[in-house]
N, C-alpha and C. Protein backbone atom coordinates (compact mmCIF):
# COMPACT_ATOMS: atom_id res chain seq x y z
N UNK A 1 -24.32 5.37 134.92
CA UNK A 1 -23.38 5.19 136.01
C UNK A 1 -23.14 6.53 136.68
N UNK A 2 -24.22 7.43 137.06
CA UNK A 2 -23.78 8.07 138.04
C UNK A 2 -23.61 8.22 139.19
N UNK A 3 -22.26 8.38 140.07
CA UNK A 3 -22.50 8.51 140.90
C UNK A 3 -21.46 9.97 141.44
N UNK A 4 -21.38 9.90 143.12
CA UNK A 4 -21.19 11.43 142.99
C UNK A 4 -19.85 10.88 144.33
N UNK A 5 -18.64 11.58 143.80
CA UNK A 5 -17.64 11.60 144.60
C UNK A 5 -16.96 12.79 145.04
N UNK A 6 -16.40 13.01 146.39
CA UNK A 6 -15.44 14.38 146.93
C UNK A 6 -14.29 13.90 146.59
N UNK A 7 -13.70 14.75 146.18
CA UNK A 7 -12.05 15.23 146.83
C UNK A 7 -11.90 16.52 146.98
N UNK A 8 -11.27 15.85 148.89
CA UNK A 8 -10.88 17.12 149.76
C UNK A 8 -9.70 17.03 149.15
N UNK A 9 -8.95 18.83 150.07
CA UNK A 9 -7.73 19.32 149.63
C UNK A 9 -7.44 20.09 150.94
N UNK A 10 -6.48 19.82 151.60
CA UNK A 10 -6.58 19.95 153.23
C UNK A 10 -4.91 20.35 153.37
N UNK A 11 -4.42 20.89 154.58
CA UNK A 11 -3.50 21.05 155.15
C UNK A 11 -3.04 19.91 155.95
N UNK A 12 -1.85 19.66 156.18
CA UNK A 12 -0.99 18.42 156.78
C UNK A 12 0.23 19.58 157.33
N UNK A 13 0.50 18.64 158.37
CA UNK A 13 2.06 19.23 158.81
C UNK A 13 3.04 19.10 157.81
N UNK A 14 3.67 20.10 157.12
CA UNK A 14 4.68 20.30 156.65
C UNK A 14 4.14 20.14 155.02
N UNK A 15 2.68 20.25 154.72
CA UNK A 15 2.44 20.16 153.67
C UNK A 15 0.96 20.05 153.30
N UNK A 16 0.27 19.38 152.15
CA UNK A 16 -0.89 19.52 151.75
C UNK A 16 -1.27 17.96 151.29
N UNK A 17 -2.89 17.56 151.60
CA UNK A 17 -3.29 16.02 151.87
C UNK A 17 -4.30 16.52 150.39
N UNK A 18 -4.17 15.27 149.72
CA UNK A 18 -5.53 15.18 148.64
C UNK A 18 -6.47 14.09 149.02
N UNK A 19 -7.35 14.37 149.30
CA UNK A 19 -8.18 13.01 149.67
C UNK A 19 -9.24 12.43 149.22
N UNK A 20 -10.07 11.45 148.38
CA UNK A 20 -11.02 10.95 147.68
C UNK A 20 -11.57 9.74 148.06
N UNK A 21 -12.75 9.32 148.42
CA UNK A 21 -13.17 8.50 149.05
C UNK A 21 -13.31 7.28 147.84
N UNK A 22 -12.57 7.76 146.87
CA UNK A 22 -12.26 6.19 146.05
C UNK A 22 -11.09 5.38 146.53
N UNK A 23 -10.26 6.23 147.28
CA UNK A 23 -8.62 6.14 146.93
C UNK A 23 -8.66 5.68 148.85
N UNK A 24 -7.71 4.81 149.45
CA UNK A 24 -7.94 4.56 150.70
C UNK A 24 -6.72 5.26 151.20
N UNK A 25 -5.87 5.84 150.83
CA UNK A 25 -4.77 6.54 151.39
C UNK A 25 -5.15 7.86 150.63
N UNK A 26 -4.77 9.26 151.44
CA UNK A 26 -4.41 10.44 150.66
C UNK A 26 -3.32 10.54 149.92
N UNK A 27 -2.87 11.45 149.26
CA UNK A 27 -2.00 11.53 148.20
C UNK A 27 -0.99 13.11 149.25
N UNK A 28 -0.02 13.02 149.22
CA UNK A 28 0.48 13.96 150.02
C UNK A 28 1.45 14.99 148.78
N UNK A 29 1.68 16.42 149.12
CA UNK A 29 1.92 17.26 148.76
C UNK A 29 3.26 18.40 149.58
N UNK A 30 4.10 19.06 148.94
CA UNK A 30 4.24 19.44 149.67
C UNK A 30 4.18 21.34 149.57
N UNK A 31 3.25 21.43 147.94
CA UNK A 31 2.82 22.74 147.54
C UNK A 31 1.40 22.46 147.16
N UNK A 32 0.55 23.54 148.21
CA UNK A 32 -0.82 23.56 148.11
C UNK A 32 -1.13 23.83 146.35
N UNK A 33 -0.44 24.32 145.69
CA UNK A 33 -1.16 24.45 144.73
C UNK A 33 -0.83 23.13 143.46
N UNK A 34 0.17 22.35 144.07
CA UNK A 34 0.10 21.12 143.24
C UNK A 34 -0.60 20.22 143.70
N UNK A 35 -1.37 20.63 145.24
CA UNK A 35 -2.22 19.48 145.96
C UNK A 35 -3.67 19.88 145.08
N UNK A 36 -3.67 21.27 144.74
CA UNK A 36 -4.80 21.51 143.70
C UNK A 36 -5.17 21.20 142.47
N UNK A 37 -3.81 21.19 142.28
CA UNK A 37 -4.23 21.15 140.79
C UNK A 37 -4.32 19.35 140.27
N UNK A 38 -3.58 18.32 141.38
CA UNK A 38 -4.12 17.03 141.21
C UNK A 38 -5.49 16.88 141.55
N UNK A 39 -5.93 17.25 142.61
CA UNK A 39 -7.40 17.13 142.81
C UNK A 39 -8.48 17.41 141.72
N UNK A 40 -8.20 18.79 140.70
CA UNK A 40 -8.76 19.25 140.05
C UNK A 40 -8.86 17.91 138.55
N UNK A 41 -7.23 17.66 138.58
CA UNK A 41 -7.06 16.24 137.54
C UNK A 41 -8.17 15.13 137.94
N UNK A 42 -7.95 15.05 139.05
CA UNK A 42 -8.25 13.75 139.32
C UNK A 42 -10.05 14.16 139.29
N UNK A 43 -10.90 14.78 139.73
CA UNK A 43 -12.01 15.33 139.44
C UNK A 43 -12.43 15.12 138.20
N UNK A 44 -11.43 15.75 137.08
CA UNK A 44 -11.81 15.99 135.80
C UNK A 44 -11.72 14.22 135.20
N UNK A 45 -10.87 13.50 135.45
CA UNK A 45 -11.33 12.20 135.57
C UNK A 45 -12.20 11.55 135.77
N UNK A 46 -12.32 11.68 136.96
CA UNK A 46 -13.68 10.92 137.28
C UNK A 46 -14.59 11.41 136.43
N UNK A 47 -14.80 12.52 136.28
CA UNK A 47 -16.21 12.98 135.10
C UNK A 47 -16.15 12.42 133.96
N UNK A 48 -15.09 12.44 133.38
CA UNK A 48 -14.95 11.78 132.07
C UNK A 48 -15.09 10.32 132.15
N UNK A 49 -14.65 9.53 133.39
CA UNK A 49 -15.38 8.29 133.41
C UNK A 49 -16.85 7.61 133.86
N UNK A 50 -17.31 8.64 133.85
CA UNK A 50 -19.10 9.44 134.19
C UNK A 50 -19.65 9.50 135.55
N UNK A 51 -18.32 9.63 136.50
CA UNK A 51 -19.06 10.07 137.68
C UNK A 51 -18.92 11.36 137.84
N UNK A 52 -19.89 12.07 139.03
CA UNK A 52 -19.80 13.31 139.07
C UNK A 52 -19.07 13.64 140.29
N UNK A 53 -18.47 14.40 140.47
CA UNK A 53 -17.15 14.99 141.61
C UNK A 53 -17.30 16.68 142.29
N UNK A 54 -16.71 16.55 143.39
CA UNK A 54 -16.49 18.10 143.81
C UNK A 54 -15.32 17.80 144.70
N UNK A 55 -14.50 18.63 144.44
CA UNK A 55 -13.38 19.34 144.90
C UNK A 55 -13.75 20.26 146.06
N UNK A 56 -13.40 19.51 147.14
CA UNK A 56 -13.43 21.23 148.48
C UNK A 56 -11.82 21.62 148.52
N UNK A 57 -11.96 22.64 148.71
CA UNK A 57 -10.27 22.90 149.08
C UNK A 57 -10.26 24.02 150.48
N UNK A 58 -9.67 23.91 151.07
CA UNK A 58 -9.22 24.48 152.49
C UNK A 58 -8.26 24.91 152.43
N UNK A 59 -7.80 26.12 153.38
CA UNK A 59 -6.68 26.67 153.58
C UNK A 59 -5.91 26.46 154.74
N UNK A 60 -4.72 26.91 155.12
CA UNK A 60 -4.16 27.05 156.46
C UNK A 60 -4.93 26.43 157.26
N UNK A 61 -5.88 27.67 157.86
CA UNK A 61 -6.75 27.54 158.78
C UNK A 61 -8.04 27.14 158.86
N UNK A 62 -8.36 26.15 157.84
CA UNK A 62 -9.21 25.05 157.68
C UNK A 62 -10.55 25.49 157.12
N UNK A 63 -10.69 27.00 156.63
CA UNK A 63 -11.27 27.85 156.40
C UNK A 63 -11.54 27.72 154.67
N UNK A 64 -12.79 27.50 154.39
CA UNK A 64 -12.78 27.11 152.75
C UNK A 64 -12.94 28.30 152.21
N UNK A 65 -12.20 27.92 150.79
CA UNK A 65 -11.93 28.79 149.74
C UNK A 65 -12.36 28.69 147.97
N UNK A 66 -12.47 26.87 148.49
CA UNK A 66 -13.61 27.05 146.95
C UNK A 66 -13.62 25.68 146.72
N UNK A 67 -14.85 25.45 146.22
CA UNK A 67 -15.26 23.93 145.48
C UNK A 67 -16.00 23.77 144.58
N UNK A 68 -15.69 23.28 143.82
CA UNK A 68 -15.76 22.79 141.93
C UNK A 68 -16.55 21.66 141.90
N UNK A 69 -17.52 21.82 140.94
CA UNK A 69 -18.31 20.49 140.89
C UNK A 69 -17.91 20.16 139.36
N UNK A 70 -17.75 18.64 138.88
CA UNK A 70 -17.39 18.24 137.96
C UNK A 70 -18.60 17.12 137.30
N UNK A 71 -19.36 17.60 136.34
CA UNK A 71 -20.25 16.85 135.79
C UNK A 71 -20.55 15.83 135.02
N UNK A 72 -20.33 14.86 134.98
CA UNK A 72 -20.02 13.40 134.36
C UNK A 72 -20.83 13.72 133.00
N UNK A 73 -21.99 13.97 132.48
CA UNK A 73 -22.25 14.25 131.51
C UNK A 73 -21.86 14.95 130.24
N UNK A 74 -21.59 16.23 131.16
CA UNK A 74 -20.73 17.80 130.13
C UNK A 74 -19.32 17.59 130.36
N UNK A 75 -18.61 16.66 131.16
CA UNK A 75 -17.28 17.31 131.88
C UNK A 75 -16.90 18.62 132.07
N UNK A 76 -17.56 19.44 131.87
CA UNK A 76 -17.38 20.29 132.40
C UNK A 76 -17.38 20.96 134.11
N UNK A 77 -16.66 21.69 134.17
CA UNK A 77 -16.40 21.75 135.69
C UNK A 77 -17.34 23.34 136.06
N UNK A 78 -17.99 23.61 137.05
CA UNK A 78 -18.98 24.94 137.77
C UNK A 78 -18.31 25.30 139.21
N UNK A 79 -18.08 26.56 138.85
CA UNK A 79 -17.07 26.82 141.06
C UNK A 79 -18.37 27.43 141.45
N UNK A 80 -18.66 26.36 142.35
CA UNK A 80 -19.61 26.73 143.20
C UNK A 80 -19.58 27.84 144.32
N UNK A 81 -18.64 27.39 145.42
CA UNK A 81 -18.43 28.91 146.49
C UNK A 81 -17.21 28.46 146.63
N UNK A 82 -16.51 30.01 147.33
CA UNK A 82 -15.58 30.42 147.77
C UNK A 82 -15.58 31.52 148.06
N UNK A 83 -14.34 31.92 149.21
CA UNK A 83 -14.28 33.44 149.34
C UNK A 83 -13.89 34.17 147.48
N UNK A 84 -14.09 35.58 147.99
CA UNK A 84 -13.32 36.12 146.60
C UNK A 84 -11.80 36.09 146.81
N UNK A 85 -11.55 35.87 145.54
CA UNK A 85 -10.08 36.48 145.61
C UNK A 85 -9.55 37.73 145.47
């Protein structure tokens, strides 16, 4: 059963959108880094139920900063790119 799913991690007015093309509504936030760290949950999920996932995450200015691939096999998670920190 593999298959391969995103969740974005995006800016909203007055806050931060999680979005997964399993899920038909986003999940709203109103601290980017709790909009992260569900995405990252919800990622690590899906792997463990053997699909494979990546996390993009965006900033402010729509400008990416890093995305995680999550491997249904290993569950283990690989950060692919981003700026440095």
């Amino acid at each position: 059963m593999s298959s391969f799913h995103t969740v974005l991690v995006g800016p909203v007015d007055g806050g931060w959108r999680v979005e997964c093309d399993l899920a038909g509504q986003p999940l709203m936030f109103l601290s980017g880094a709790r909009a992260e760290a569900q995405a990252k949950a919800l990622a690590a999920g899906l792997a463990k139920s053997g699909y494979d996932a990546h996390v993009v995450i965006r900033d402010r200015s729509d400008a990416l900063v890093g995305a995680t691939r999550y491997f249904s096999q290993s569950g283990a998670a690989v950060r692919q790119e981003g700026r440095p920190a």
